[in-house]
C-alpha atoms as a PDB file:
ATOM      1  CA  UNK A   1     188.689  11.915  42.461  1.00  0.00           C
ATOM      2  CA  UNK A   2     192.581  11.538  41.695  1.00  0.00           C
ATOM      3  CA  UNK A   3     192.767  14.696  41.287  1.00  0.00           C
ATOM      4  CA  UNK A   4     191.570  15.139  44.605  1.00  0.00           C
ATOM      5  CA  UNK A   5     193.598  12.840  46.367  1.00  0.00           C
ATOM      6  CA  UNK A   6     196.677  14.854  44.724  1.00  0.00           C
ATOM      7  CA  UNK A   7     194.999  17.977  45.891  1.00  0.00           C
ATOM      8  CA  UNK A   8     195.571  16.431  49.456  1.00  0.00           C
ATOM      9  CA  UNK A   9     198.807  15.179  48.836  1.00  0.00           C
ATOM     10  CA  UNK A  10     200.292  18.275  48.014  1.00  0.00           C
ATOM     11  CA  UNK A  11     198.311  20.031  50.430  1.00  0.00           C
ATOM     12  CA  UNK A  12     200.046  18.091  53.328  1.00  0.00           C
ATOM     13  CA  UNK A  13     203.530  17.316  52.041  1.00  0.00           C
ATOM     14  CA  UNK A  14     202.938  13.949  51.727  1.00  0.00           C
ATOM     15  CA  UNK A  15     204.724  12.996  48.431  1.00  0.00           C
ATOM     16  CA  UNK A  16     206.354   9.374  48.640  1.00  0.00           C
ATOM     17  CA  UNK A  17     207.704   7.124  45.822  1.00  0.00           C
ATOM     18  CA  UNK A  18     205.759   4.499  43.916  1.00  0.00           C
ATOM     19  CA  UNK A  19     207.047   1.573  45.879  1.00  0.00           C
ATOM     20  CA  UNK A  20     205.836   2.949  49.147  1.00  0.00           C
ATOM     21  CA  UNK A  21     202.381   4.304  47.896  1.00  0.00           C
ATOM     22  CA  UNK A  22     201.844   0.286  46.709  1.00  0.00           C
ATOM     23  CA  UNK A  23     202.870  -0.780  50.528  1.00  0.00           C
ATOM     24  CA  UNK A  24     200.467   1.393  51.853  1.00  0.00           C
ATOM     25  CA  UNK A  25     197.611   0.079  49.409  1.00  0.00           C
ATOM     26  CA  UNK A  26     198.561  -3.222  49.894  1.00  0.00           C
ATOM     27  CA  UNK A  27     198.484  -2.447  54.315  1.00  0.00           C
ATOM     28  CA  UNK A  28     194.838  -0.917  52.976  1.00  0.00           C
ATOM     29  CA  UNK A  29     193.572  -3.527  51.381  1.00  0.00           C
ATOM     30  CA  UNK A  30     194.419  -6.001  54.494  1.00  0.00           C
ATOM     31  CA  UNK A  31     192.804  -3.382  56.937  1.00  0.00           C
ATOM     32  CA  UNK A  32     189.596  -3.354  54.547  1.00  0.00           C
ATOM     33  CA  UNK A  33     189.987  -8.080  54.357  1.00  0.00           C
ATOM     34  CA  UNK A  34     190.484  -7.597  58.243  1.00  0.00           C
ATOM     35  CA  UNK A  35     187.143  -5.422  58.444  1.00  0.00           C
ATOM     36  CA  UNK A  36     184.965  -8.152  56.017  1.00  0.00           C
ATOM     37  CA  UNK A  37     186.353 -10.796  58.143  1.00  0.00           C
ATOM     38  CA  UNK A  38     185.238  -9.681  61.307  1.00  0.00           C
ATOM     39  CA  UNK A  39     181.829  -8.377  59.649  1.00  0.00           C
ATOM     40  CA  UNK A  40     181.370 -12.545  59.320  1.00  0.00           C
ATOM     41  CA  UNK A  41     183.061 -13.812  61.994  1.00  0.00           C
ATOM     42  CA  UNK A  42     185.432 -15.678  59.937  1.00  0.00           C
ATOM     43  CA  UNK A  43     182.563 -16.451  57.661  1.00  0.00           C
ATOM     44  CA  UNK A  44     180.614 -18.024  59.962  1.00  0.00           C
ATOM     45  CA  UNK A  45     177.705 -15.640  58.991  1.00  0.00           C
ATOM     46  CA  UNK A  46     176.324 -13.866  56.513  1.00  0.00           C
ATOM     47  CA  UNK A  47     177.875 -10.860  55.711  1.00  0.00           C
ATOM     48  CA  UNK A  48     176.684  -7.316  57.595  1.00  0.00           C
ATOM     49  CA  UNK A  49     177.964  -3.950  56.855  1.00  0.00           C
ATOM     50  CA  UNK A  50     179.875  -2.401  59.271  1.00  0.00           C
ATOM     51  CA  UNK A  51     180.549   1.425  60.651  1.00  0.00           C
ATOM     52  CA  UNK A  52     183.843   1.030  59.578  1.00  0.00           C
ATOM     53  CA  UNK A  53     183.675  -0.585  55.841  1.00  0.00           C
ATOM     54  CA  UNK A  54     182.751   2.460  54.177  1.00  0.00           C
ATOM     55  CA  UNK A  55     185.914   4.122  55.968  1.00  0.00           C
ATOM     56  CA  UNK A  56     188.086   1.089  55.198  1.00  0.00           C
ATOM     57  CA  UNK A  57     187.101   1.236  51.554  1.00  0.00           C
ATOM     58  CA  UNK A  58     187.445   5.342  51.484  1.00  0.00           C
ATOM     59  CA  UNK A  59     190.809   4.011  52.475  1.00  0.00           C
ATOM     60  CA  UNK A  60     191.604   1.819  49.821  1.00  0.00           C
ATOM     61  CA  UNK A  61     190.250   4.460  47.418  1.00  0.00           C
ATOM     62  CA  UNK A  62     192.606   6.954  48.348  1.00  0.00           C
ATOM     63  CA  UNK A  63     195.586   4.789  48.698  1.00  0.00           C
ATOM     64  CA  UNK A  64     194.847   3.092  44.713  1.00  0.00           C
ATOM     65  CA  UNK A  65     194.569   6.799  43.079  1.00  0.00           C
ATOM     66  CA  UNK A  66     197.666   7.741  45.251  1.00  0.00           C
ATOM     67  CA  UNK A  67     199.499   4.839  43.625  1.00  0.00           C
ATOM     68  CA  UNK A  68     198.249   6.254  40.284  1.00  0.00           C
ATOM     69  CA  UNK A  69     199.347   9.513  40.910  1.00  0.00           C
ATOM     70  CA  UNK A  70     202.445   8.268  41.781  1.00  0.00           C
ATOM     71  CA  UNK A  71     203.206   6.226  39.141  1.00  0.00           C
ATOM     72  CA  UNK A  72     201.265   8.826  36.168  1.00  0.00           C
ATOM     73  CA  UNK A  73     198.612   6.968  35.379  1.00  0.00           C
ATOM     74  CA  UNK A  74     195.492   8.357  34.934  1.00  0.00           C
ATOM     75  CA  UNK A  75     192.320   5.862  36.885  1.00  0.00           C
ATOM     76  CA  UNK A  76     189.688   6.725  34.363  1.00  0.00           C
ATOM     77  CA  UNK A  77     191.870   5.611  31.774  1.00  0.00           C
ATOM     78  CA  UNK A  78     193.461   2.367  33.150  1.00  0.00           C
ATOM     79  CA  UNK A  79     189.310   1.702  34.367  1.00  0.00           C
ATOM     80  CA  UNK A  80     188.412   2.454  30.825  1.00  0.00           C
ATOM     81  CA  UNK A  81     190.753  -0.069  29.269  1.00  0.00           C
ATOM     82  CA  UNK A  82     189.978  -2.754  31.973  1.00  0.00           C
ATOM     83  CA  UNK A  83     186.155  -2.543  31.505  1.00  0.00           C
ATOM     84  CA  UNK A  84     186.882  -2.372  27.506  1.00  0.00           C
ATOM     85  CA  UNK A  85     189.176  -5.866  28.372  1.00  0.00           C
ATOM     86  CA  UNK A  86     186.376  -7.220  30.269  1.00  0.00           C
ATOM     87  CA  UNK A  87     183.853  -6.714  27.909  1.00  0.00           C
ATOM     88  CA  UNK A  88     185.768  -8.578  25.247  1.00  0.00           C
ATOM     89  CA  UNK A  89     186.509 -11.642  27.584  1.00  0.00           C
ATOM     90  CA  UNK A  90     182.961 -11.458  28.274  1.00  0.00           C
ATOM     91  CA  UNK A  91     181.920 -11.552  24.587  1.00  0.00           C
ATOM     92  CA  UNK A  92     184.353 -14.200  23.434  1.00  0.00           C
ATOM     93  CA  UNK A  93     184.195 -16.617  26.825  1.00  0.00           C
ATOM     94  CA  UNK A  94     180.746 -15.591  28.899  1.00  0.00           C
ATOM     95  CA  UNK A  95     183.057 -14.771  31.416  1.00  0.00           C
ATOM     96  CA  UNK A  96     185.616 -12.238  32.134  1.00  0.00           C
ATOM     97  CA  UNK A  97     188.044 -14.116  34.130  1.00  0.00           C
ATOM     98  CA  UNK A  98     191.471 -14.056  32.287  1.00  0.00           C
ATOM     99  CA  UNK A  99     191.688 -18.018  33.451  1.00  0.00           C
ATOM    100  CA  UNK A 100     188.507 -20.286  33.431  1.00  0.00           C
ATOM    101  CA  UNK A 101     189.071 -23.489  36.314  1.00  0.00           C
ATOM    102  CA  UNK A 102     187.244 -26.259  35.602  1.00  0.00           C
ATOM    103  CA  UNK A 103     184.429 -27.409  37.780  1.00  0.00           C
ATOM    104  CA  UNK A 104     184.836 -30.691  39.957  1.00  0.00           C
END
């Protein structure tokens, strides 16, 4: 997949700096919150897939490996590490939360 999104990149000229491929994740991430919102009115109901979440996540997708690209780091290897990080959280806490907040 990243190399994909690279593929495209190139393909369309659309090299950019680091800074500005984490802007346009970030503006991708709050298109794809804006999306869930709406899918629950605000949260007032259960949540419903939309035509657009799949899109809005596609989205996000691209815009995270673009960041990668950008900044050479390879996604299957930061995943890799973060599942392997995960797993021993899990193991040593039952949880893989880096912070565990007490319960009222």
């Amino acid at each position: 997949m990243q190399q994909t999104v690279n593929n495209f990149i190139q393909k369309h000229s659309l090299q950019t700096d680091q800074h500005t491929r984490y802007i346009d994740l970030v503006s991708e991430v709050g298109e794809l919150g804006k999306e869930l919102l709406k899918a629950t009115n605000y949260g007032k109901n259960p949540y419903k897939q939309t035509d657009d979440t799949e899109s809005e996540i596609g989205d996000c997708l691209f815009s995270l490996l673009a960041l990668c690209n950008a900044m050479d780091i390879d996604a299957e290897d930061a995943l890799a590490a973060a599942i392997a990080k995960y797993e021993k959280r899990f193991a040593a806490k039952g949880n893989i939360g880096s912070e565990q907040f007490p319960t009222a």
